[in-house]
Protein backbone atom coordinates (compact mmCIF):
# COMPACT_ATOMS: atom_id res chain seq x y z
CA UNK A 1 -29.79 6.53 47.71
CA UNK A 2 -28.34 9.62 49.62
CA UNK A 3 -26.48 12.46 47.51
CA UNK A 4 -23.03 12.73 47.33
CA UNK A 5 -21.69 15.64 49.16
CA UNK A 6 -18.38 17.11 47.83
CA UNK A 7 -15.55 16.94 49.57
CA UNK A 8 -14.08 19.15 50.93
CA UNK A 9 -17.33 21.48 50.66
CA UNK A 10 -16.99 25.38 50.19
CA UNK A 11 -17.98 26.06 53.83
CA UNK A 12 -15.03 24.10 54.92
CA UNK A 13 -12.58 25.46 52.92
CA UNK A 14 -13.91 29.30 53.40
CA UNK A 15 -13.50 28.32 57.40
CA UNK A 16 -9.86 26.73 56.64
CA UNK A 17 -8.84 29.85 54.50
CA UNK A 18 -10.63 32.39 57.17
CA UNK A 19 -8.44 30.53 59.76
CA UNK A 20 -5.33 29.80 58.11
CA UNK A 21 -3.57 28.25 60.80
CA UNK A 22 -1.02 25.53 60.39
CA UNK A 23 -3.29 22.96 60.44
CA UNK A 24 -5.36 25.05 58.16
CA UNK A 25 -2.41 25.07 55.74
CA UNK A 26 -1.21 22.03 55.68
CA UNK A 27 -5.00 20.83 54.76
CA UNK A 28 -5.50 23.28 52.28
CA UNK A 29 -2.17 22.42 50.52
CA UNK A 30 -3.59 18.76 50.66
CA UNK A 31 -6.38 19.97 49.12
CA UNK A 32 -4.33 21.87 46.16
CA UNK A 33 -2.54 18.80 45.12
CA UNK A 34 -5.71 17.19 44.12
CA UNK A 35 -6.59 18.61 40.49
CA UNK A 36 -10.54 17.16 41.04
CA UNK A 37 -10.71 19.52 44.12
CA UNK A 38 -10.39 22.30 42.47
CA UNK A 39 -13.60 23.88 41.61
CA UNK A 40 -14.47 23.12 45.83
CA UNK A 41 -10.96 24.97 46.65
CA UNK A 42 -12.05 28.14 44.60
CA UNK A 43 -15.82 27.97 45.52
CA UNK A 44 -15.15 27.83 49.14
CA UNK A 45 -12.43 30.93 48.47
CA UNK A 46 -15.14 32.93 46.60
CA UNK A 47 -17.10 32.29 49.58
CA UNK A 48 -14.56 33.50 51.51
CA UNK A 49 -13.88 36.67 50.04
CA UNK A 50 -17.64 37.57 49.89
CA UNK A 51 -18.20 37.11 53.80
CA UNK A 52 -14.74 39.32 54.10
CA UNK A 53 -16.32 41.77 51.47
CA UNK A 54 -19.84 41.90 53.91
CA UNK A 55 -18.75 41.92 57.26
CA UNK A 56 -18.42 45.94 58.79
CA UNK A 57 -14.88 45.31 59.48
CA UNK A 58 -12.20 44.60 56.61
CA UNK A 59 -8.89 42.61 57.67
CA UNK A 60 -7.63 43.72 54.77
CA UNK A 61 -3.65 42.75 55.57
CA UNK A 62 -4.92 39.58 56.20
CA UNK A 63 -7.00 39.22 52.92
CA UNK A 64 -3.19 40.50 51.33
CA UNK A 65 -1.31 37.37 53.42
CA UNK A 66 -3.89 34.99 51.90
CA UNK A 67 -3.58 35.88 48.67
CA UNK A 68 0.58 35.74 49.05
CA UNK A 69 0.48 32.43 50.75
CA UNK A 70 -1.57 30.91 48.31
CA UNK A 71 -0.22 32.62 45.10
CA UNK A 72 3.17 30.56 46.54
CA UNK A 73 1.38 27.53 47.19
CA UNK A 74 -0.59 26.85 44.60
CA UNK A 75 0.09 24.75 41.77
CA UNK A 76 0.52 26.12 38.61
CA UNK A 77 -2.77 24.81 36.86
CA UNK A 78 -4.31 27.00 39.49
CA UNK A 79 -2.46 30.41 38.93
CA UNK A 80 -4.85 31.43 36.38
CA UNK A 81 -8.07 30.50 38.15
CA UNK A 82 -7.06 32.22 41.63
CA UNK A 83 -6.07 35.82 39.09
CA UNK A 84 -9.72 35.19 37.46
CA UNK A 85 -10.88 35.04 41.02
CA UNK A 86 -9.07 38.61 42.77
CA UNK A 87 -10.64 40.44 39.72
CA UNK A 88 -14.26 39.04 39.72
CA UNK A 89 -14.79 42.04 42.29
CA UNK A 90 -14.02 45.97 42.59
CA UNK A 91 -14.67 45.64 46.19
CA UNK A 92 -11.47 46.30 48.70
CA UNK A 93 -11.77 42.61 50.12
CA UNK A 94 -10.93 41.03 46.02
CA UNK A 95 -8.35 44.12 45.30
CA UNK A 96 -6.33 43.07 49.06
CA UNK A 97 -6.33 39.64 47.68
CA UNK A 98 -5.26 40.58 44.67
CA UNK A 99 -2.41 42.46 45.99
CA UNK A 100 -1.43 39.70 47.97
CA UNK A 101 -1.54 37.25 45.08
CA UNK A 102 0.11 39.49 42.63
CA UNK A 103 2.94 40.10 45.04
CA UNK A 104 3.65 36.50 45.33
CA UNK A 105 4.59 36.10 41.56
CA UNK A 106 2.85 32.84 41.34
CA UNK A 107 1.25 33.76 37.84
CA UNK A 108 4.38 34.85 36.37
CA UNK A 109 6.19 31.63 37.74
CA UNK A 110 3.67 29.60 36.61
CA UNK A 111 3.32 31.70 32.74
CA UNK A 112 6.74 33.30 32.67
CA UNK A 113 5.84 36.30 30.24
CA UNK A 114 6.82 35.66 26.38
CA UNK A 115 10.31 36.83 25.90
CA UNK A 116 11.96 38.67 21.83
């Protein structure tokens, strides 16, 4: 009996979100629709944003796109997950993503703030 490996694994997804061309979108979107997938979709981001956080040069404008793009795109059961995710860190790769993903207005969309 062989293990299962997950689909799609982190390394696949941190290449696909490292990438983010429009094939790279249009599978990662895929990806998002599945609510089983997510756990692989945020692990693979994670591992993402901690090769972007060790390599000597920082894209950060890049990091802030990715966070944009998928604080739009993702659904709403993932809004929360993807905030929890730009604060883990203090490093300038999570705080560019977290620009990016607070720009987008995805969290507020998704949990409009409680209104008198």
């Amino acid at each position: 009996m062989t293990a299962s490996v997950p689909f799609p694994d982190r390394d696949t997804v941190a290449e696909k979100l490292a990438a983010l061309s429009e094939p790279d979108k249009s599978y990662l979107t895929l990806v998002m629709q599945n609510a089983v997938q997510d756990d692989n979709l945020l692990d693979g981001l994670r591992r993402h944003l901690d090769f972007a956080a060790g390599s000597p040069f920082l894209n950060s404008l890049k990091l802030e796109n990715l966070g944009l793009w998928l604080g739009t795109q993702a659904p709403d059961r993932l809004q929360i997950r993807l905030m929890e995710t730009a604060r883990s860190s203090q490093h300038p790769a999570y705080q560019a993503f977290r620009t990016g993903l607070s720009r987008s207005g995805g969290l507020e969309r998704a949990h409009p703030p409680a209104t008198r």
